[in-house]
C-alpha atoms as a PDB file:
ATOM      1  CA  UNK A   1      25.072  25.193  29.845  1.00  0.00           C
ATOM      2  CA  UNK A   2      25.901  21.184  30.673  1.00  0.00           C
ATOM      3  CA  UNK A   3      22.357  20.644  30.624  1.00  0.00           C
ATOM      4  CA  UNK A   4      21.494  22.194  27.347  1.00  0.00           C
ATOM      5  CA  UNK A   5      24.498  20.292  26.064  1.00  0.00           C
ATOM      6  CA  UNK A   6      22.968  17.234  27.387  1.00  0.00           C
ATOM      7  CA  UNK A   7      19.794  17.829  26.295  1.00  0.00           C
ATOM      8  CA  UNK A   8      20.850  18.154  22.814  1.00  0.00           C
ATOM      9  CA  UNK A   9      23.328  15.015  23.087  1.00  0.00           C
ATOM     10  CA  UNK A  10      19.818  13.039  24.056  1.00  0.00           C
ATOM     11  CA  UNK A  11      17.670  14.984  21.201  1.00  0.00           C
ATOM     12  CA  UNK A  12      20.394  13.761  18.582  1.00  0.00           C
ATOM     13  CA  UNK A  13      20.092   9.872  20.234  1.00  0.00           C
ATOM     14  CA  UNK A  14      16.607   9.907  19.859  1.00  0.00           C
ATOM     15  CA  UNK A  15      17.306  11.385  16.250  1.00  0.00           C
ATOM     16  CA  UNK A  16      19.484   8.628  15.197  1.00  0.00           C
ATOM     17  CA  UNK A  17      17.432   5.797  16.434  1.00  0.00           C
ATOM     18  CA  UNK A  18      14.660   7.435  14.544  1.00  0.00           C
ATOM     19  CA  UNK A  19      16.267   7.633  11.649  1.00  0.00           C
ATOM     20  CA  UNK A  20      17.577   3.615  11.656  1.00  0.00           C
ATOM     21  CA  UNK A  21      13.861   2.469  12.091  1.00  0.00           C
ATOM     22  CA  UNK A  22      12.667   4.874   9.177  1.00  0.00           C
ATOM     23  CA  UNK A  23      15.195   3.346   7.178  1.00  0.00           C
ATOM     24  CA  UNK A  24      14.466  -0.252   8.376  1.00  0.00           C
ATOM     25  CA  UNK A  25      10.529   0.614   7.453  1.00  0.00           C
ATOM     26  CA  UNK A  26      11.945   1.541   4.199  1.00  0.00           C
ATOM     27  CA  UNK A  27      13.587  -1.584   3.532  1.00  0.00           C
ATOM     28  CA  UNK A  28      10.498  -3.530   4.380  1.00  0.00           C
ATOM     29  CA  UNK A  29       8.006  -1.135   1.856  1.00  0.00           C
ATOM     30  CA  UNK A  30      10.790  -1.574  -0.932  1.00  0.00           C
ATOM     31  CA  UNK A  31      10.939  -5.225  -0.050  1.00  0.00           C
ATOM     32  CA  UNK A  32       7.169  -5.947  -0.077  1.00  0.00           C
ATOM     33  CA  UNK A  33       6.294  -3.823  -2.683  1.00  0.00           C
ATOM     34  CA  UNK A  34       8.692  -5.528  -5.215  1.00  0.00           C
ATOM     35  CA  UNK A  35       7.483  -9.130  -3.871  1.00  0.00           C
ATOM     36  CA  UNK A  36       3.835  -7.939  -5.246  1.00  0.00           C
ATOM     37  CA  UNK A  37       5.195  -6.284  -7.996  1.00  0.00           C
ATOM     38  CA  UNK A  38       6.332 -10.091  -9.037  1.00  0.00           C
ATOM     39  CA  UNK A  39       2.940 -11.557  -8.258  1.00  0.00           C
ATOM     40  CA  UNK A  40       1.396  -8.832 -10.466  1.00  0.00           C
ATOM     41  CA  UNK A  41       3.795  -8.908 -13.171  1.00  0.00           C
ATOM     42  CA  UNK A  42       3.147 -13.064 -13.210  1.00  0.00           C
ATOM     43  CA  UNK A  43      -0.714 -12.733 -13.625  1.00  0.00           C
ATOM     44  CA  UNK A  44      -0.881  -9.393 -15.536  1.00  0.00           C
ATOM     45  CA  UNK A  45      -0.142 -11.209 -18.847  1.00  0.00           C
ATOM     46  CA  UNK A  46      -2.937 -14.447 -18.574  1.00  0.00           C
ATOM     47  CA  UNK A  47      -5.515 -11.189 -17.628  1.00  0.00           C
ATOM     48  CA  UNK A  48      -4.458  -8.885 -21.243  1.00  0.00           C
ATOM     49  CA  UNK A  49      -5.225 -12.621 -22.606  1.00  0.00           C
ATOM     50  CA  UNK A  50      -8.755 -12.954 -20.892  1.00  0.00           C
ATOM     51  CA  UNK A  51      -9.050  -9.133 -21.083  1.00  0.00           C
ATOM     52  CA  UNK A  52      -8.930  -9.621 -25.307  1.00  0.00           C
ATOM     53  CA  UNK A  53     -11.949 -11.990 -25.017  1.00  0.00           C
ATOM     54  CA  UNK A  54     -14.089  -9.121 -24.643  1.00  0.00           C
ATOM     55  CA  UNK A  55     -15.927  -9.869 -21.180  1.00  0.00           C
ATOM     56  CA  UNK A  56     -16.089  -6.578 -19.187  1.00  0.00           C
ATOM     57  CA  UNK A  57     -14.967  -8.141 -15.923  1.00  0.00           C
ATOM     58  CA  UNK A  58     -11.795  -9.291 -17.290  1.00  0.00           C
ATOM     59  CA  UNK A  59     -10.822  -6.317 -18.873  1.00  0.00           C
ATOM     60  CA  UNK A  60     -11.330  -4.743 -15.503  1.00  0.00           C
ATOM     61  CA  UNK A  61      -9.634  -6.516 -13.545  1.00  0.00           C
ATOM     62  CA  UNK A  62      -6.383  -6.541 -16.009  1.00  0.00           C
ATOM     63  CA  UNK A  63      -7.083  -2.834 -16.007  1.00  0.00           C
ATOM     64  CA  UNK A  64      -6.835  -3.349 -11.934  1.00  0.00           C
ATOM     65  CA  UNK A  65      -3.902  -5.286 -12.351  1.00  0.00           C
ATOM     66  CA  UNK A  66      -2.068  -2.566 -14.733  1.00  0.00           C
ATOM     67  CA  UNK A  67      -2.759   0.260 -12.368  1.00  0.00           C
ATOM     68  CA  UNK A  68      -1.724  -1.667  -9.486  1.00  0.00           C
ATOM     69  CA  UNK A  69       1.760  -2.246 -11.542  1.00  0.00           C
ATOM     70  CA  UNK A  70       2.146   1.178 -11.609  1.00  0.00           C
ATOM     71  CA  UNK A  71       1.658   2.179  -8.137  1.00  0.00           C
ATOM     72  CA  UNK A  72       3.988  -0.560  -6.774  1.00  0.00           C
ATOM     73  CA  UNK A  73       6.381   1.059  -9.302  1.00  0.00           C
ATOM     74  CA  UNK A  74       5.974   4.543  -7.686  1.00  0.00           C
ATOM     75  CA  UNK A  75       6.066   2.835  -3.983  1.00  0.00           C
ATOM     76  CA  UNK A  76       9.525   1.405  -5.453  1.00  0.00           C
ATOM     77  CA  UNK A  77      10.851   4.730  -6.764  1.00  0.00           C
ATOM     78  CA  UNK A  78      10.045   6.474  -3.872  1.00  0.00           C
ATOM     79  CA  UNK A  79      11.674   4.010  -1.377  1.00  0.00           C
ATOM     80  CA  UNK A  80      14.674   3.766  -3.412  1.00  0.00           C
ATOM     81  CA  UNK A  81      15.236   7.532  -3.424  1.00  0.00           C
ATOM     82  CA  UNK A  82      14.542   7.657   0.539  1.00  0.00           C
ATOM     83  CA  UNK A  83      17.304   4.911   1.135  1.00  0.00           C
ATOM     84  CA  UNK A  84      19.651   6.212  -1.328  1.00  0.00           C
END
């Protein structure tokens, strides 16, 4: 019986540890993801300008650049909700 009691004091360590670097990982994803959510927010509106002027390449890449906005937004959501 001390063992299993042991055992399960040892299980829940291992838990808890686990747990602080999911929630440290977290932090990072939020963190980076909002960083390139800036960088994409700053160049998404000089690509709807190019994208306007018709060439195919630019309104690619601002297409690129809007679903890219969106994902980060998701990544964002998610981590939010995991660290709340």
């Amino acid at each position: 019986m001390k063992q299993q009691i042991e055992t399960t004091r040892r299980q829940l360590g291992e838990l808890g540890a686990m747990a602080a670097q999911n929630e440290a990982m977290e932090r990072k994803i939020l963190e980076r993801a909002q960083d390139l959510l800036a960088e994409v927010e700053g160049k998404i509106d000089a690509a709807r300008a190019e994208a306007t002027a018709g060439e195919d390449a630019a309104k690619q890449r601002y297409t690129d650049m809007v679903d890219e906005r969106g994902r980060l937004q998701q990544v964002i959501a998610q981590a939010k909700a995991v660290l709340q």
